[in-house]
N, C-alpha and C. Protein backbone atom coordinates (compact mmCIF):
# COMPACT_ATOMS: atom_id res chain seq x y z
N UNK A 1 77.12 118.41 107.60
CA UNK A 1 77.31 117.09 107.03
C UNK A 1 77.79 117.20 105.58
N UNK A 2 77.39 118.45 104.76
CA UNK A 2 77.96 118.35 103.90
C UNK A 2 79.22 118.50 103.05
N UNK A 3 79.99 119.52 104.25
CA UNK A 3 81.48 119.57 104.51
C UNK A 3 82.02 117.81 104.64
N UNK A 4 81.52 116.72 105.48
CA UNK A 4 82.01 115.56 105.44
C UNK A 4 81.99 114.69 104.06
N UNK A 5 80.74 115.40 103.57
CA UNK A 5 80.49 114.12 102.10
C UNK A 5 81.19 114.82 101.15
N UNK A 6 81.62 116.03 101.60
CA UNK A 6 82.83 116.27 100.18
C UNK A 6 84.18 115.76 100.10
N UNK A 7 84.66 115.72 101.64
CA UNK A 7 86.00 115.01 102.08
C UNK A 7 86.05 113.92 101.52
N UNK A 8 84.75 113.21 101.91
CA UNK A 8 84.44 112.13 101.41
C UNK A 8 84.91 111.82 100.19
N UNK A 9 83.74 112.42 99.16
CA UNK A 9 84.07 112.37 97.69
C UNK A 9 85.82 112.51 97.13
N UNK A 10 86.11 113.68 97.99
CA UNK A 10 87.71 113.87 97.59
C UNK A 10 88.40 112.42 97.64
N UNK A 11 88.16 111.82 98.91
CA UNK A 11 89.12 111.20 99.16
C UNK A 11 89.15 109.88 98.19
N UNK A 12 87.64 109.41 97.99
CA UNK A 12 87.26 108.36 97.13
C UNK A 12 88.05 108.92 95.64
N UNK A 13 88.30 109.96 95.38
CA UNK A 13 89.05 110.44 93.91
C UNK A 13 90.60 110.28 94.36
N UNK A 14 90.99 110.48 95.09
CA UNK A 14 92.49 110.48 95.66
C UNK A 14 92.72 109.10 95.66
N UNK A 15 91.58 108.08 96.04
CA UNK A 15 91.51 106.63 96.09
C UNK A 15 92.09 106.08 94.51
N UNK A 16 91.41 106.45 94.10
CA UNK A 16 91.04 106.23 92.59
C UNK A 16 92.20 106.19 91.57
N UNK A 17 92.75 107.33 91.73
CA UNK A 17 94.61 107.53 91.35
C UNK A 17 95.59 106.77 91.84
N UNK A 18 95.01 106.66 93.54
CA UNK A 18 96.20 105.66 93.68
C UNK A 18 95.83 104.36 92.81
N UNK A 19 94.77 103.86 93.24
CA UNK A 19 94.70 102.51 92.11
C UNK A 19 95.25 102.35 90.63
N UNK A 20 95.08 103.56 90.16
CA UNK A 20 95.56 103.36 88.67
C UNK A 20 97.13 103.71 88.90
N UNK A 21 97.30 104.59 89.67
CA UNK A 21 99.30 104.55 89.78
C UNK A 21 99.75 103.34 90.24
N UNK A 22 98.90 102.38 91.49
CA UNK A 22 99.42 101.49 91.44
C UNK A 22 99.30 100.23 90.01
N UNK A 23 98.21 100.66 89.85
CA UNK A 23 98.67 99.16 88.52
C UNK A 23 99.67 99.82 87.69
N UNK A 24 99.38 101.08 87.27
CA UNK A 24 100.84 101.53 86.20
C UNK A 24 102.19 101.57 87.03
N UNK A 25 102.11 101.73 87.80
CA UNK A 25 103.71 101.12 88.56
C UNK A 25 104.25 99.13 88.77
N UNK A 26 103.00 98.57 88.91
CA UNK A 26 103.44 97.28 88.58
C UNK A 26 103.46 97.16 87.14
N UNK A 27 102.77 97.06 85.87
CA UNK A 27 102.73 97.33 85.19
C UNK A 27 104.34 97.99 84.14
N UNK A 28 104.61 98.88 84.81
CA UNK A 28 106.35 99.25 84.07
C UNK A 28 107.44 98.29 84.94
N UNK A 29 107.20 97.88 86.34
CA UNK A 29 108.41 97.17 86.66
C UNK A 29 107.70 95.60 86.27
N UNK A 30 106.81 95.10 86.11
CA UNK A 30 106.42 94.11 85.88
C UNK A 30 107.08 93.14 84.18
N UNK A 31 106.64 94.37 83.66
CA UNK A 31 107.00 94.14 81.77
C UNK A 31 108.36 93.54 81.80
N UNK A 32 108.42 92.35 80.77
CA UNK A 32 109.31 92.15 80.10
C UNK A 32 110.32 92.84 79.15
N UNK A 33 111.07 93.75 79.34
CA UNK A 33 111.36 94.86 78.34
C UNK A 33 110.60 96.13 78.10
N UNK A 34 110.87 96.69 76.74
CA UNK A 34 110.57 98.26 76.59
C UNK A 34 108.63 98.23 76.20
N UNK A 35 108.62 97.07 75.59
CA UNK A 35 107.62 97.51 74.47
C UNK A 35 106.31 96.54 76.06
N UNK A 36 106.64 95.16 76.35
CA UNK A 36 105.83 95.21 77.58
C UNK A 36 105.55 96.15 79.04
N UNK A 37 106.67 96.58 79.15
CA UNK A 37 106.44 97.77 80.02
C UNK A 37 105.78 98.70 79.95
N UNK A 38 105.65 99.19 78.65
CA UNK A 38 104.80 100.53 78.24
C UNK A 38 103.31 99.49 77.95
N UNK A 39 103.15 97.78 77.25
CA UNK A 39 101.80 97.73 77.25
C UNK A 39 101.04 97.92 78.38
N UNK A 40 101.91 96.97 79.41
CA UNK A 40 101.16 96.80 80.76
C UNK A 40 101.24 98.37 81.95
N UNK A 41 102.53 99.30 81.57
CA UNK A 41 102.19 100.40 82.34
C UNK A 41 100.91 101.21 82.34
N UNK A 42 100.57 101.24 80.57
CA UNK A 42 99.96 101.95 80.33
C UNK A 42 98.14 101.45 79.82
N UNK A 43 98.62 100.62 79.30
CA UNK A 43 97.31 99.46 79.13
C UNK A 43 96.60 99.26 80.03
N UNK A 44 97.07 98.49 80.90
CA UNK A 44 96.26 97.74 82.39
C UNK A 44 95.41 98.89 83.25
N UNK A 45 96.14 100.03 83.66
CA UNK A 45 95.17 101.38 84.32
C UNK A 45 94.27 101.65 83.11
N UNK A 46 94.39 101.89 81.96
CA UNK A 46 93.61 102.21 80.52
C UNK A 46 92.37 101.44 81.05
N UNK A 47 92.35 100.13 80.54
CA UNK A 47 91.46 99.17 80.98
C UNK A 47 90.54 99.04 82.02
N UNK A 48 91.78 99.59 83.53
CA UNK A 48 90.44 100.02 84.43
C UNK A 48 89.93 100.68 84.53
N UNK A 49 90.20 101.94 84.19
CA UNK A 49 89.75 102.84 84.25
C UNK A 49 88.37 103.40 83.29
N UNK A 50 87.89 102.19 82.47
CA UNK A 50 87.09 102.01 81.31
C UNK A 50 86.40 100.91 82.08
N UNK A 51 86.76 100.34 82.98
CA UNK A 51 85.86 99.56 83.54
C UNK A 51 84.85 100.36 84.27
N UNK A 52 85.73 101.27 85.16
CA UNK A 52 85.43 102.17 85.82
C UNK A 52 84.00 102.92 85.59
N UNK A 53 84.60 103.68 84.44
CA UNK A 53 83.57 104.83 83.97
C UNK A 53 82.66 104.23 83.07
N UNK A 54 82.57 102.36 82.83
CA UNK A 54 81.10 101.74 82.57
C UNK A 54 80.18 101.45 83.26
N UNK A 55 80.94 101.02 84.45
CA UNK A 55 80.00 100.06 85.43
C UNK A 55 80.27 101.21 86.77
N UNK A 56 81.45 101.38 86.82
CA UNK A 56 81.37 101.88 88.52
C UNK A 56 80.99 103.43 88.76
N UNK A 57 81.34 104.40 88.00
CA UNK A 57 81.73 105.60 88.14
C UNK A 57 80.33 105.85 88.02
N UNK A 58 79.96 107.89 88.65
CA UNK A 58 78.96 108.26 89.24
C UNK A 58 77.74 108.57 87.78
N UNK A 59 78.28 108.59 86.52
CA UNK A 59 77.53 109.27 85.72
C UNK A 59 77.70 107.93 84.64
N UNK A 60 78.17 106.51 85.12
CA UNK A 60 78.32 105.21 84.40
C UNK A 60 77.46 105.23 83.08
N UNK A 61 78.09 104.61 81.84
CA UNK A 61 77.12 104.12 80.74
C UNK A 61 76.33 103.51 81.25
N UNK A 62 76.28 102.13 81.91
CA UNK A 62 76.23 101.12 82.45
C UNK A 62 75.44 101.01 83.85
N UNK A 63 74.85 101.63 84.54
CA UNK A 63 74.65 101.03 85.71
C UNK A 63 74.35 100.03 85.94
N UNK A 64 75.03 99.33 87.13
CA UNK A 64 75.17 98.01 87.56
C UNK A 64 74.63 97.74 88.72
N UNK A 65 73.87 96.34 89.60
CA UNK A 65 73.23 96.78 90.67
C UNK A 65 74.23 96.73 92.17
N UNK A 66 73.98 97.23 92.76
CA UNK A 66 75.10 97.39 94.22
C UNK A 66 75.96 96.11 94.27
N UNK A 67 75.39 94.88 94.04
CA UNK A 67 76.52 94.01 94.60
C UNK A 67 78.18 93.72 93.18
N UNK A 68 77.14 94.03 92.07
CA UNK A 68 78.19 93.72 90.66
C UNK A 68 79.30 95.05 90.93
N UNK A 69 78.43 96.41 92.05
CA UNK A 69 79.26 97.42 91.87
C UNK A 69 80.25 97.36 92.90
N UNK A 70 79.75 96.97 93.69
CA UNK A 70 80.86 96.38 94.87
C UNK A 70 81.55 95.59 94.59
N UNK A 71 81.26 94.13 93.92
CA UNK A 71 82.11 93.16 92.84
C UNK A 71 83.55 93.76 92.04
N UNK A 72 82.96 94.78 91.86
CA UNK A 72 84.11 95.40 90.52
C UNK A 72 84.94 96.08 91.03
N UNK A 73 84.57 96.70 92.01
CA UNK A 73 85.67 97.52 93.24
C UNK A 73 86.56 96.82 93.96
N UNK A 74 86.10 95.81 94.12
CA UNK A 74 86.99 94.79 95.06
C UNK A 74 87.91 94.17 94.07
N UNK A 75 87.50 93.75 92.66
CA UNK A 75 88.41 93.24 91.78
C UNK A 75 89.63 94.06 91.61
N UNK A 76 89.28 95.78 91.12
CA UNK A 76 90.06 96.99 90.64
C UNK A 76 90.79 96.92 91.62
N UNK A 77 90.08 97.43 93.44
CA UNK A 77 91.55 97.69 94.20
C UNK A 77 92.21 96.73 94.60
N UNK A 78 91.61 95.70 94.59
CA UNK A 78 92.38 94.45 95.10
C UNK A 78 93.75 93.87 94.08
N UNK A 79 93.30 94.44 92.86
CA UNK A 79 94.17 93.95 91.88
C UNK A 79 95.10 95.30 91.94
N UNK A 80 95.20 96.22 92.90
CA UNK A 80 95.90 97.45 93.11
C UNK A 80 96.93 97.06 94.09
N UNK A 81 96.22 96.56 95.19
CA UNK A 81 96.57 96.36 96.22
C UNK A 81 97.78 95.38 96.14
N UNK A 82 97.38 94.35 94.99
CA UNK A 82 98.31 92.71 94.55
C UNK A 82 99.43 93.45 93.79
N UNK A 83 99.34 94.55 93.00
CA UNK A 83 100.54 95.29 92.53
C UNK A 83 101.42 96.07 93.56
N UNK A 84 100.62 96.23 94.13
CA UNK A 84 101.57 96.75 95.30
C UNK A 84 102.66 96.19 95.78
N UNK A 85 101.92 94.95 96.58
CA UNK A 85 102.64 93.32 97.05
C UNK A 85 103.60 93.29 96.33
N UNK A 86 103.55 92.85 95.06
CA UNK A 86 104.63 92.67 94.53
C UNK A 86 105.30 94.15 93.99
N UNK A 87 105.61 94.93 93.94
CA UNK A 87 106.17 95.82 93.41
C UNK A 87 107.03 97.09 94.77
N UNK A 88 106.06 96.71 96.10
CA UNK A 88 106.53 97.75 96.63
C UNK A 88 106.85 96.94 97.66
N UNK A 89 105.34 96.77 98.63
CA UNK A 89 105.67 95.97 100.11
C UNK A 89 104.14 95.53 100.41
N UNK A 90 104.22 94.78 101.03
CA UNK A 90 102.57 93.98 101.58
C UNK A 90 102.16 95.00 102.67
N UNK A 91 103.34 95.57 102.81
CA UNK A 91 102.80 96.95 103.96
C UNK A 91 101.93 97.62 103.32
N UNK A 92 102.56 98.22 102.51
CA UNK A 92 102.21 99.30 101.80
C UNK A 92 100.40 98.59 101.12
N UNK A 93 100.59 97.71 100.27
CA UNK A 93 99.37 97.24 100.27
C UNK A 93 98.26 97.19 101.52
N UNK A 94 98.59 96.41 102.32
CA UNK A 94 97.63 96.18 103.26
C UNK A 94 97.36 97.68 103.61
N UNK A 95 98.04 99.02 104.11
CA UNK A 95 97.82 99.99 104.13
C UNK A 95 96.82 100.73 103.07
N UNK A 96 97.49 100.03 101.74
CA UNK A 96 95.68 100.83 100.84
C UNK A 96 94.73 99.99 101.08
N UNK A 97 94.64 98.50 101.19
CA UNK A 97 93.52 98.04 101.53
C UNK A 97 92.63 98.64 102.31
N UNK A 98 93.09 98.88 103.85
CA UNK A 98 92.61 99.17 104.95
C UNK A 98 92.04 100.48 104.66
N UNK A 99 93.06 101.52 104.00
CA UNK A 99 91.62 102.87 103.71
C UNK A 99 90.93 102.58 102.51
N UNK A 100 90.90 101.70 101.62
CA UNK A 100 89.79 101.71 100.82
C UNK A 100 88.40 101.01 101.64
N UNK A 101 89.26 100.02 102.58
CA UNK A 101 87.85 99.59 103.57
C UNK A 101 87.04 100.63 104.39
N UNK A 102 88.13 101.05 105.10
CA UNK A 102 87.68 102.48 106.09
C UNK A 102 86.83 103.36 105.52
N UNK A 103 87.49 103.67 103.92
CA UNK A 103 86.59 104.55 103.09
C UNK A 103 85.33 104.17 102.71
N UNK A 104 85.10 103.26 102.24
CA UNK A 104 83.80 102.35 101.52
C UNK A 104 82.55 102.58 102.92
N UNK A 105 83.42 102.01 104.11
CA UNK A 105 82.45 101.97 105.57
C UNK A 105 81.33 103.47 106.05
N UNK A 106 82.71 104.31 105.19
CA UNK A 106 81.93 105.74 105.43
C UNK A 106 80.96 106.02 104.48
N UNK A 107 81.51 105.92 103.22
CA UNK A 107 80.33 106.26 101.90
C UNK A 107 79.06 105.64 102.18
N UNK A 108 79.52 104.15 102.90
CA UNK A 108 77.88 103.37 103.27
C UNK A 108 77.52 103.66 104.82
N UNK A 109 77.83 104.92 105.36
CA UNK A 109 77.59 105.59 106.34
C UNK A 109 76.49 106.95 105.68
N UNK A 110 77.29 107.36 104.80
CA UNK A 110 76.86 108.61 104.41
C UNK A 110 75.12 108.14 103.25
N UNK A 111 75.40 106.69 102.50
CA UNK A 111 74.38 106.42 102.24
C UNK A 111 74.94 106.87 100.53
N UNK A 112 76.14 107.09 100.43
CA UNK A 112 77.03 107.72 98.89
C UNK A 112 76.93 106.51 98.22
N UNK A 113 77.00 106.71 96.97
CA UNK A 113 77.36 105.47 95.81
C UNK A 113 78.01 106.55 95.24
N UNK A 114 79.39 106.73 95.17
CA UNK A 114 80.05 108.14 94.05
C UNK A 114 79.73 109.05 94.37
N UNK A 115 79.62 110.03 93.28
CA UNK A 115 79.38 111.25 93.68
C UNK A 115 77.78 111.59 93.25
N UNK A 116 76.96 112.33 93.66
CA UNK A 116 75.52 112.69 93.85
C UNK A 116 75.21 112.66 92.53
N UNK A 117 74.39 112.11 92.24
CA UNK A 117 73.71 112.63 90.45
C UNK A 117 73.29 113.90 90.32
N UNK A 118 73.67 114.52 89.77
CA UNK A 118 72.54 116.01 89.14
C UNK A 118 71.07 115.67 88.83
């Protein structure tokens, strides 16, 4: 089982990148010009990713209780997923939706919140 909860973990990190590539890819085609393109390419993932490692991530400043942490996940990829939509294809979105769902189903299979505390 513990060969699965590492896949696991991997994949939830592989998750994680895509979210922030997708907002920094809406984000540069989104911007108005040079100087909005670089705020929102680079800004907007900045931002989540600080959301991230307050409230959501495994070693958080912040811990938050399960539903605010589930709250904040759904905001981050969903607002991944909406960059997508517009930037790539609703395919392609609905496609990360569906494994961040698939994924989430397993972690609350495995009984995971992140990765294990030390």
């Amino acid at each position: 089982m513990k060969a699965f909860e590492s896949l696991t973990l991997l994949i939830r990190f592989l998750l994680e990148l895509c979210l922030l590539g997708a907002l920094a890819w809406w984000g540069f085609e989104t911007g108005d010009g040079a100087a909005a393109q670089v705020l929102l390419g680079v800004g907007v993932p900045v931002a989540a990713a600080v959301v991230w490692g307050m409230f959501i991530a495994p070693k958080a400043r912040h811990p938050v209780p399960l539903t605010v942490w589930i709250g904040l996940q759904v905001v981050l990829f969903g607002a991944a997923a909406l960059g997508l939509a517009a930037v790539a294809s609703t395919g392609l979105a609905v496609l990360f939706v569906i494994a961040v769902v698939l994924h989430g189903a397993a972690m609350a299979a495995l009984g995971l919140r992140g990765a294990p505390r030390p």
